[in-house]
Protein backbone atom coordinates (compact mmCIF):
# COMPACT_ATOMS: atom_id res chain seq x y z
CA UNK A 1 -51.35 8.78 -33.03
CA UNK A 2 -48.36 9.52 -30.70
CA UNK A 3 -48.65 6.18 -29.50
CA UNK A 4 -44.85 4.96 -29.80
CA UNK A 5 -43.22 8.03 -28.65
CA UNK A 6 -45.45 8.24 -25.43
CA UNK A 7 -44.70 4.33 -24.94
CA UNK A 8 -40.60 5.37 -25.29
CA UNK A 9 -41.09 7.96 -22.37
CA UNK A 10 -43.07 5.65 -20.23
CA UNK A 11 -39.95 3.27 -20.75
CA UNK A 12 -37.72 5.51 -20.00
CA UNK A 13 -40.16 6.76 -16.67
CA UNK A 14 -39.66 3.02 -15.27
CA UNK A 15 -35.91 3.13 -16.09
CA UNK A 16 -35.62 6.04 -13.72
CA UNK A 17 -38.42 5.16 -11.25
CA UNK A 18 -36.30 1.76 -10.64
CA UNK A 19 -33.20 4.00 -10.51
CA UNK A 20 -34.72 5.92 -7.54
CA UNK A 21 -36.03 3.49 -5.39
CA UNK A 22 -33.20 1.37 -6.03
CA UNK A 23 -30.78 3.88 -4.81
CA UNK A 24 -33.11 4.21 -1.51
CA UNK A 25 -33.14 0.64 -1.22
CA UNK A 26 -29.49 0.44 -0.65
CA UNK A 27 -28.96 3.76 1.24
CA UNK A 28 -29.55 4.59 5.14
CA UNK A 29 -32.73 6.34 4.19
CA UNK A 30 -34.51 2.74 3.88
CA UNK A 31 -34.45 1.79 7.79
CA UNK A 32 -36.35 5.34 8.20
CA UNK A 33 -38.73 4.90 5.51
CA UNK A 34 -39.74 1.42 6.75
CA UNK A 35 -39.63 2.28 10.47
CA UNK A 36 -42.44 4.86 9.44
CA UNK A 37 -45.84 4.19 10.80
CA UNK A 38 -46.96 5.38 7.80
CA UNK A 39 -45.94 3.52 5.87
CA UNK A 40 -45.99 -0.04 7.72
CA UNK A 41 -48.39 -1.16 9.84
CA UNK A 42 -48.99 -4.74 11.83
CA UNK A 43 -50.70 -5.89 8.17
CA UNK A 44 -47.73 -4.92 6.19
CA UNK A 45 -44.14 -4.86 7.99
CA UNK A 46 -41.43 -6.47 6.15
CA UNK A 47 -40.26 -7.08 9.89
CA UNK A 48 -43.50 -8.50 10.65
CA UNK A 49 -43.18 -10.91 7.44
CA UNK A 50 -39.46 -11.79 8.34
CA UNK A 51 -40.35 -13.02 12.14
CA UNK A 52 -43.07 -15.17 10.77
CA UNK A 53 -41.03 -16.76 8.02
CA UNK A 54 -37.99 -17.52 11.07
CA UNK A 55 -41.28 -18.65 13.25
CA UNK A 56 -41.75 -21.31 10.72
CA UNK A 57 -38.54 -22.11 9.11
CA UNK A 58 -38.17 -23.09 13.08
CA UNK A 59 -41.13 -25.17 13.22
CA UNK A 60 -43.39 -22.96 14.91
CA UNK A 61 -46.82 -21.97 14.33
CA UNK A 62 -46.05 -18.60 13.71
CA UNK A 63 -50.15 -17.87 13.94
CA UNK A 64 -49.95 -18.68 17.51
CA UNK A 65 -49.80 -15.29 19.46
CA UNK A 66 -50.31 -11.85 18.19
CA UNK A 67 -47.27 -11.28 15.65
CA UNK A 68 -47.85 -12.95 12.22
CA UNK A 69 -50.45 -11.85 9.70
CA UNK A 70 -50.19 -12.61 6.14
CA UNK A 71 -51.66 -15.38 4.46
CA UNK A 72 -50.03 -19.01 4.44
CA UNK A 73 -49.45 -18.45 0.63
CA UNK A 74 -47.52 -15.55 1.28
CA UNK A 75 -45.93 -16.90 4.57
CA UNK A 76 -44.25 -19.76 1.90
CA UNK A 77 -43.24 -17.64 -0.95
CA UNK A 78 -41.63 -14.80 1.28
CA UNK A 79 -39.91 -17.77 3.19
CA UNK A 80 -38.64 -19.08 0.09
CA UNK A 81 -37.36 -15.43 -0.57
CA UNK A 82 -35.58 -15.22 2.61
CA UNK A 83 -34.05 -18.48 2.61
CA UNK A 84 -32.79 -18.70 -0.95
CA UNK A 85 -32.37 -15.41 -2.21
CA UNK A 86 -32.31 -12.81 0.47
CA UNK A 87 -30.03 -10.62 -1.60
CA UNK A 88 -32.69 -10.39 -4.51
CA UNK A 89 -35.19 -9.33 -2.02
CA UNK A 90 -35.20 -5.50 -2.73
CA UNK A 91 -34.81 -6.00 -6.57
CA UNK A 92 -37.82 -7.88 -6.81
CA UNK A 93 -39.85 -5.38 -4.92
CA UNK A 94 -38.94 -2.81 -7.91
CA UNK A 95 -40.18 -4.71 -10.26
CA UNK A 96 -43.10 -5.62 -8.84
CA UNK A 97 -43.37 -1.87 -8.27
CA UNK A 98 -42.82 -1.13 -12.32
CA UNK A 99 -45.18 -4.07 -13.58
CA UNK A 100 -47.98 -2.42 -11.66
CA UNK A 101 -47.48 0.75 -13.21
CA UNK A 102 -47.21 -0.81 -16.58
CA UNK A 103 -50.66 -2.66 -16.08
CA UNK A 104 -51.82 0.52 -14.78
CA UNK A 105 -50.58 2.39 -17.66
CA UNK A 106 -52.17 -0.95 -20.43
CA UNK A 107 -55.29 -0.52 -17.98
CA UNK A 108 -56.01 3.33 -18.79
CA UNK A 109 -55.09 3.19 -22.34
CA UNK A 110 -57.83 0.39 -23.47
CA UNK A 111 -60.31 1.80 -20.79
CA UNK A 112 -59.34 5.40 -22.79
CA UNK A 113 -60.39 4.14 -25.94
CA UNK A 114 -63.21 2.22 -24.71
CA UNK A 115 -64.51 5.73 -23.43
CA UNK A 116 -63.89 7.52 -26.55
CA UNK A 117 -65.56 4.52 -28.79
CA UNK A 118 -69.19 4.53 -25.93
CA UNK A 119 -68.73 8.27 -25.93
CA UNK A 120 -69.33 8.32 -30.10
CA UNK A 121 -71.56 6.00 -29.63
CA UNK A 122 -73.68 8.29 -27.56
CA UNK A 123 -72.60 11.84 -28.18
CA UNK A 124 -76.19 12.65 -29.90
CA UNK A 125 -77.76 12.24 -26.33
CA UNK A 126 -75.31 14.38 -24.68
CA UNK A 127 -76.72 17.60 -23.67
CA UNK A 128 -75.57 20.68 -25.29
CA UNK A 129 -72.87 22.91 -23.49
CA UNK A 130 -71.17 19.50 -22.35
CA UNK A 131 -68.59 19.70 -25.11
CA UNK A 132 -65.84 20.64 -23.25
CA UNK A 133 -66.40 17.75 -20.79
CA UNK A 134 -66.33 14.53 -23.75
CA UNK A 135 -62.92 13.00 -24.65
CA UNK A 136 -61.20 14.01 -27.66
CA UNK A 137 -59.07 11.87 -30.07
CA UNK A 138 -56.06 13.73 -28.74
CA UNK A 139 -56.92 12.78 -25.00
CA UNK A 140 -56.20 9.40 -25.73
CA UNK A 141 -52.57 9.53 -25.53
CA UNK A 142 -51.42 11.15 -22.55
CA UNK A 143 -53.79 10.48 -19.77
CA UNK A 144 -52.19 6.35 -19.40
CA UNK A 145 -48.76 8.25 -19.42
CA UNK A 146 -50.34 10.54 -16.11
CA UNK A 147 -51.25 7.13 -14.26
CA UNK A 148 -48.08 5.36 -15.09
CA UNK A 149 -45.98 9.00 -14.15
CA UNK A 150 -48.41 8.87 -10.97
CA UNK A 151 -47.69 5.45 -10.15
CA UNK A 152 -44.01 5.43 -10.64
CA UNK A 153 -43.22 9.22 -8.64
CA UNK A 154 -46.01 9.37 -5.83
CA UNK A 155 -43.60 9.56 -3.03
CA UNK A 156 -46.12 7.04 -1.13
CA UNK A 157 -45.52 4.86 -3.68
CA UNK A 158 -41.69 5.14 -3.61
CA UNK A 159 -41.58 4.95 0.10
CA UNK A 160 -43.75 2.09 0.33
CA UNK A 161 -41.68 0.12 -2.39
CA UNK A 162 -38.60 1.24 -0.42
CA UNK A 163 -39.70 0.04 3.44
CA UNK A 164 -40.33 -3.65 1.53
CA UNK A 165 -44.30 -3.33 2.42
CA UNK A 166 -46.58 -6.41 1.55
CA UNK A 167 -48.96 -3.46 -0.12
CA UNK A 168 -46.26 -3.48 -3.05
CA UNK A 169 -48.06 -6.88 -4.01
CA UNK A 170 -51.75 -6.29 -3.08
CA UNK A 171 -50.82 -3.30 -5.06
CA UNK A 172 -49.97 -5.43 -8.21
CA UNK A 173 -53.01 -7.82 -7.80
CA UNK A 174 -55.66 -4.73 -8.04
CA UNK A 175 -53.72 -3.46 -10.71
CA UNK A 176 -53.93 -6.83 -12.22
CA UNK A 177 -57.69 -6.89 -11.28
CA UNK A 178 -58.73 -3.81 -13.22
CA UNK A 179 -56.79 -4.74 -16.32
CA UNK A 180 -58.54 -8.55 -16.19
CA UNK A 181 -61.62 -6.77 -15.80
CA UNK A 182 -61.68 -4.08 -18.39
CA UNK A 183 -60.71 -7.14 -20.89
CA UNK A 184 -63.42 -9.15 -19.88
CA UNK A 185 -61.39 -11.83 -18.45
CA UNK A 186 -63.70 -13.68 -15.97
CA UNK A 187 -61.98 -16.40 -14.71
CA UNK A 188 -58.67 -14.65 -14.63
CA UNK A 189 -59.93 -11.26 -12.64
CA UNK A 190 -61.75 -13.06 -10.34
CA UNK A 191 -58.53 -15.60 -9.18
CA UNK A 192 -56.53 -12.15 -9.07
CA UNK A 193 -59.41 -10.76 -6.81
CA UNK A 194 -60.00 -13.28 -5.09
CA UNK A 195 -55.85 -13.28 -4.28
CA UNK A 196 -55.72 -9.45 -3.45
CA UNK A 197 -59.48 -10.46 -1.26
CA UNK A 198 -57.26 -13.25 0.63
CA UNK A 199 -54.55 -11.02 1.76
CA UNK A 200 -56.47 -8.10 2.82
CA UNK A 201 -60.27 -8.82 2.81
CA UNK A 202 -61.24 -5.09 1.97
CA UNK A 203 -60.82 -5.68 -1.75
CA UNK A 204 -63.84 -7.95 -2.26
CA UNK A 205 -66.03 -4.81 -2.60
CA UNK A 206 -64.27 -4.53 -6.01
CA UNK A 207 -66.38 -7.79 -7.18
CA UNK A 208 -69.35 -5.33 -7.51
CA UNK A 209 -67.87 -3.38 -10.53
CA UNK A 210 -66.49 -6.38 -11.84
CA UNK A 211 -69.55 -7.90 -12.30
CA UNK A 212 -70.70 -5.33 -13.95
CA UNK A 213 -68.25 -4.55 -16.45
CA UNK A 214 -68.27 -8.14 -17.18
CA UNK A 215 -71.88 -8.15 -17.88
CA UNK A 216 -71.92 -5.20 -19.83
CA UNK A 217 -68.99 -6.92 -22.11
CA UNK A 218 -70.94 -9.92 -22.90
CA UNK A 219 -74.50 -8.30 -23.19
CA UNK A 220 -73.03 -5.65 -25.92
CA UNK A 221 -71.85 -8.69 -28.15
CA UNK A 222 -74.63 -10.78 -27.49
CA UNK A 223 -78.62 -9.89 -29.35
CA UNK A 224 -80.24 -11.93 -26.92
CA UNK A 225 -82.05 -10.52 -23.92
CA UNK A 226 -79.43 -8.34 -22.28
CA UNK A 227 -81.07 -8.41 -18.82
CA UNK A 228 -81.35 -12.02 -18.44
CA UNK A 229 -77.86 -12.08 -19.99
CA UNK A 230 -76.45 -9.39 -17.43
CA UNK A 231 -78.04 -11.04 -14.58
CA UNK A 232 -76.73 -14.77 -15.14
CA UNK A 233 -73.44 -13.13 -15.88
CA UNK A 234 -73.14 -11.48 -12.73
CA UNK A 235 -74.13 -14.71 -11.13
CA UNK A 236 -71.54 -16.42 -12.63
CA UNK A 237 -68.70 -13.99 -11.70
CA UNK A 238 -69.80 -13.90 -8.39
CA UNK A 239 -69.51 -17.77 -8.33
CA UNK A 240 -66.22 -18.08 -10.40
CA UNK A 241 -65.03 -15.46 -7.15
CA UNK A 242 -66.44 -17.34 -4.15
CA UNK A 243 -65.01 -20.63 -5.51
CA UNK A 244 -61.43 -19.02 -6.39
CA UNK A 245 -61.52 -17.46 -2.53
CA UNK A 246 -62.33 -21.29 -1.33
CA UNK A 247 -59.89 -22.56 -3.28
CA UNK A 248 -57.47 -20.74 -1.89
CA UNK A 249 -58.56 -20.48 1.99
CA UNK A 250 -58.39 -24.68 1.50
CA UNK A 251 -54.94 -24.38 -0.02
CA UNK A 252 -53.75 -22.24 2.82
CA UNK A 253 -55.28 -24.56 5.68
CA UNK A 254 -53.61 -27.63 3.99
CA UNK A 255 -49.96 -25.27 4.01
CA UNK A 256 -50.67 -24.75 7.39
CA UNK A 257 -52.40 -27.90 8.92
CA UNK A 258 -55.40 -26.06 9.95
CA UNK A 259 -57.06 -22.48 10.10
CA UNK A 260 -55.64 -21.12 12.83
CA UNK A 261 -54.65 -18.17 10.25
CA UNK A 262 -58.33 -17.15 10.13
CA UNK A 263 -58.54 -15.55 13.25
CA UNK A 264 -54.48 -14.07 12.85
CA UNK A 265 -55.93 -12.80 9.24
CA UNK A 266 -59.29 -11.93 8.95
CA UNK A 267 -59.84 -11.64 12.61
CA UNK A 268 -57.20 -9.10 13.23
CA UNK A 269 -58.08 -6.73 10.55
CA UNK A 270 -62.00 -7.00 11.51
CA UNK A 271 -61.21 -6.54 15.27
CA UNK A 272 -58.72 -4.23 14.85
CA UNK A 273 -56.90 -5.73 18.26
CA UNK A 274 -53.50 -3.17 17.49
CA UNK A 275 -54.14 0.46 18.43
CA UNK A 276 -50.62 1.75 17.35
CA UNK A 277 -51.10 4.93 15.28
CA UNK A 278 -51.06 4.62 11.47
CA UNK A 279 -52.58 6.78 8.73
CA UNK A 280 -56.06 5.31 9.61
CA UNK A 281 -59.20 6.12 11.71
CA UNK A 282 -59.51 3.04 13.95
CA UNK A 283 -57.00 3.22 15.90
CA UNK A 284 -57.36 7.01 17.43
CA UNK A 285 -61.26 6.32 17.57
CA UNK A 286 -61.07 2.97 20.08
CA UNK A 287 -58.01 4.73 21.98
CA UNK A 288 -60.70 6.83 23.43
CA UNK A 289 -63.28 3.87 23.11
CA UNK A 290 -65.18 2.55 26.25
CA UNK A 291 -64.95 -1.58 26.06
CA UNK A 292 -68.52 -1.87 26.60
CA UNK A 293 -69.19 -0.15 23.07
CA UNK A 294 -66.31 -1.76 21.42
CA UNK A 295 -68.12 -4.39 19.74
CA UNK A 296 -70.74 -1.71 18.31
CA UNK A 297 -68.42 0.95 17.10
CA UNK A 298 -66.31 -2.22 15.55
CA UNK A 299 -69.54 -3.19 13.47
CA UNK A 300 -69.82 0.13 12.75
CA UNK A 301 -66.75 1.20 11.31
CA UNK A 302 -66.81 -2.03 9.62
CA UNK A 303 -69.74 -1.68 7.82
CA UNK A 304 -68.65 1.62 6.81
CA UNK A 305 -65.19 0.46 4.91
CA UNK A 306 -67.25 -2.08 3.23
CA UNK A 307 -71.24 -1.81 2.62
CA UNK A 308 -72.07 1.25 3.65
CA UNK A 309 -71.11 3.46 0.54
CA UNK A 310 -71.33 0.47 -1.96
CA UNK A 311 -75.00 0.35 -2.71
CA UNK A 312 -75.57 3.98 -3.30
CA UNK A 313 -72.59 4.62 -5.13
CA UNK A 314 -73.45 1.25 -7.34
CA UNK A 315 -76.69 2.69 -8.16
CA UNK A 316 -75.34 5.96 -8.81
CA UNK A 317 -72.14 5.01 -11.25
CA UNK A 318 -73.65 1.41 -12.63
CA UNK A 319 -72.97 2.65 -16.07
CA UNK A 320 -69.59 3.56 -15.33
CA UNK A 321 -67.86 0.68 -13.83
CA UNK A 322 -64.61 1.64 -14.02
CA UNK A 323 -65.42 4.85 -11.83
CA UNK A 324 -67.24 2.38 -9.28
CA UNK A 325 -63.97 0.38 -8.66
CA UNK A 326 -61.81 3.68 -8.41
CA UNK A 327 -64.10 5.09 -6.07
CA UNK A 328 -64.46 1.65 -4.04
CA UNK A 329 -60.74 1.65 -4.01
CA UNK A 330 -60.31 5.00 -2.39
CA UNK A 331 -63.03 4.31 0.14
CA UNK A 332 -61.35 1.37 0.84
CA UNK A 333 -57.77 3.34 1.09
CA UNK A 334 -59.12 5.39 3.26
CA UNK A 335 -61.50 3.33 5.89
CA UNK A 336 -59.78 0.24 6.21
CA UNK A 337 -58.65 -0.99 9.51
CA UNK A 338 -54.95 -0.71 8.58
CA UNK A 339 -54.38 1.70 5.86
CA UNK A 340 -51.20 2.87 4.88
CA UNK A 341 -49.70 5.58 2.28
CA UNK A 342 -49.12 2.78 -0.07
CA UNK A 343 -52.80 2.22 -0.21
CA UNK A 344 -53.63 5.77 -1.17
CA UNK A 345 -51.06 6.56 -3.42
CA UNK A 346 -52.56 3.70 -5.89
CA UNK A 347 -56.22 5.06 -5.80
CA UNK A 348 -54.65 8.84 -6.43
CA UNK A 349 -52.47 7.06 -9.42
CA UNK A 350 -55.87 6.11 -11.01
CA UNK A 351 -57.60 10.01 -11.20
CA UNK A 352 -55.47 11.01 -14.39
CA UNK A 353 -58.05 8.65 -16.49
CA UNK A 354 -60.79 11.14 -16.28
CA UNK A 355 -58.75 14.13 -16.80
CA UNK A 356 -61.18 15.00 -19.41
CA UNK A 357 -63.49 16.24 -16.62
CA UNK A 358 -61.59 19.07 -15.40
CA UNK A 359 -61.85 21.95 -18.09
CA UNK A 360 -58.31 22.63 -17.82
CA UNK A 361 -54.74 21.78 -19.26
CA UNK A 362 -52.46 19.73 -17.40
């Protein structure tokens, strides 16, 4: 196994990742990048997040009016950031940038040989002329260096780092969510989820494969009956999730004296009350939108982003969880209310784990 040399060039990948975008951090280029629509939107401006943290380091309600969106968790720690150490602000945004890659890159290299072991498992019942489609000892080396490289050199990413975008940190908590979950960390994945399902809403679609993969862990080292096992272990991840996601809604209405930040929160991104252009479908689509129909076309587009695809594709890829969540992900990237490069550059950073699947060389 190549398995030391590959993790010395992924080192040396986040040594000159950080080199890049801290060089656009602290050149004229960042004011452009950040200004981009993008790449920020009403969800995730660094601008947005600095007015609300003056808002309340003033006393105000800065969920009063139409400017402030983030969560009261995040409203306190970026406060903190600005008050204390506004100078540390940029670094801090690399390195949140490099940890995700490296839990990407930890992510794909057990899911890799978690593959590889299933696939030998199975390989009897594989039909013939499939050979050059199964995973080979070799393929388990380079494909986690591909995500991390992805991760750390997608311009979106980079530009998204650089413009100081809250998606730097949802980034981090899916990342974070598919490395809990592919270890079978319950109670862990589903506080992380539950987190990244706080800030944006979007990402509680993702409790679907985690469920799953969960179940499947526990049912493959268990010899009881692995549907009754499967089904009270989705039960309880489901559970563990809605009572991390309380947990934290109550923590944010006692930061905030109330829950006012509902409607600035979850009401903004399912009304979708901010028509300036981004990267996204909403806002072109009720530009030309009659108000009668608004209400319909917003339960509409809604339900798209969120159930629409979820059942079929859950029926179609239950076996291969990890697939589900990469999929949801994208969907998600792609049909939220307030999408922005940063969101699609993480989904694309994910496709280099089933390289296998392309009868090529890379």
């Amino acid at each position: 196994m190549k398995s030391q040399p590959m993790d010395n060039l992924v080192y040396l990948e986040y040594a000159v990742a950080g080199i890049i975008r801290y060089w656009l951090i602290n050149s004229d280029y960042k004011q452009t990048i950040g200004d981009r629509v993008e790449i920020s939107t009403s969800l995730n401006s660094w601008r947005k997040v600095t007015e609300g943290a003056y808002l309340y380091s003033e006393g105000i309600n800065p969920y009063v009016g139409d400017n402030f969106h983030e969560t009261p968790l995040g409203l306190i720690v970026f406060n903190k950031l600005i008050s204390h150490i506004p100078q540390w602000i940029g670094i801090i945004f690399i390195v949140c940038d490099l940890v995700t890659a490296h839990v990407l890159y930890r992510t794909a290299q057990t899911f890799m040989s978690e593959l590889f072991s299933r696939q030998m498992r199975k390989k009897e019942k594989y039909a013939k002329g499939t050979e050059t489609l199964l995973l080979k000892q070799s393929d388990l080396v380079l494909p986690p260096v591909y995500v991390a490289s992805a991760y750390l050199f997608n311009p979106y990413i980079i530009f998204s780092c650089v413009g100081q975008t809250t998606t730097v940190f949802a980034n981090l908590c899916l990342a974070f969510t598919f490395l809990l979950m592919i270890k079978g960390q319950r109670i862990a994945c589903c506080s992380v989820l539950a987190l990244a399902t706080l800030q944006s809403l979007y990402p509680a679609t993702l409790l679907v494969p985690a469920s799953i993969y969960l179940a499947r862990a526990e049912s493959s080292s268990s010899l009881e009956d692995k549907q009754s096992l499967r089904a009270s272990s989705c039960i309880l991840t489901v559970v563990t999730f809605i009572s991390a996601l309380l947990l934290l809604l109550y923590i944010s209405s006692e930061l905030t004296g109330g829950w006012e930040f509902l409607h600035a929160t979850y009401g903004f991104i399912l009304n979708v009350p901010d028509l300036r252009p981004n990267v996204g479908l909403f806002w072109y689509f009720f530009t030309e939108m009659f108000e009668n129909f608004r209400l319909l076309f917003i339960c509409v587009f809604q339900i798209n982003a969120t159930l629409l695809y979820l059942v079929p594709l859950t029926f179609r890829l239950h076996d291969e969880p990890m697939l589900l969540a990469a999929s949801l992900t994208a969907l998600m990237a792609v049909f939220k209310s307030y999408p922005s490069l940063g969101d699609v550059g993480f989904y694309l950073a994910l496709l280099p784990m089933w390289k296998h699947l392309f009868n090529c060389e890379f």
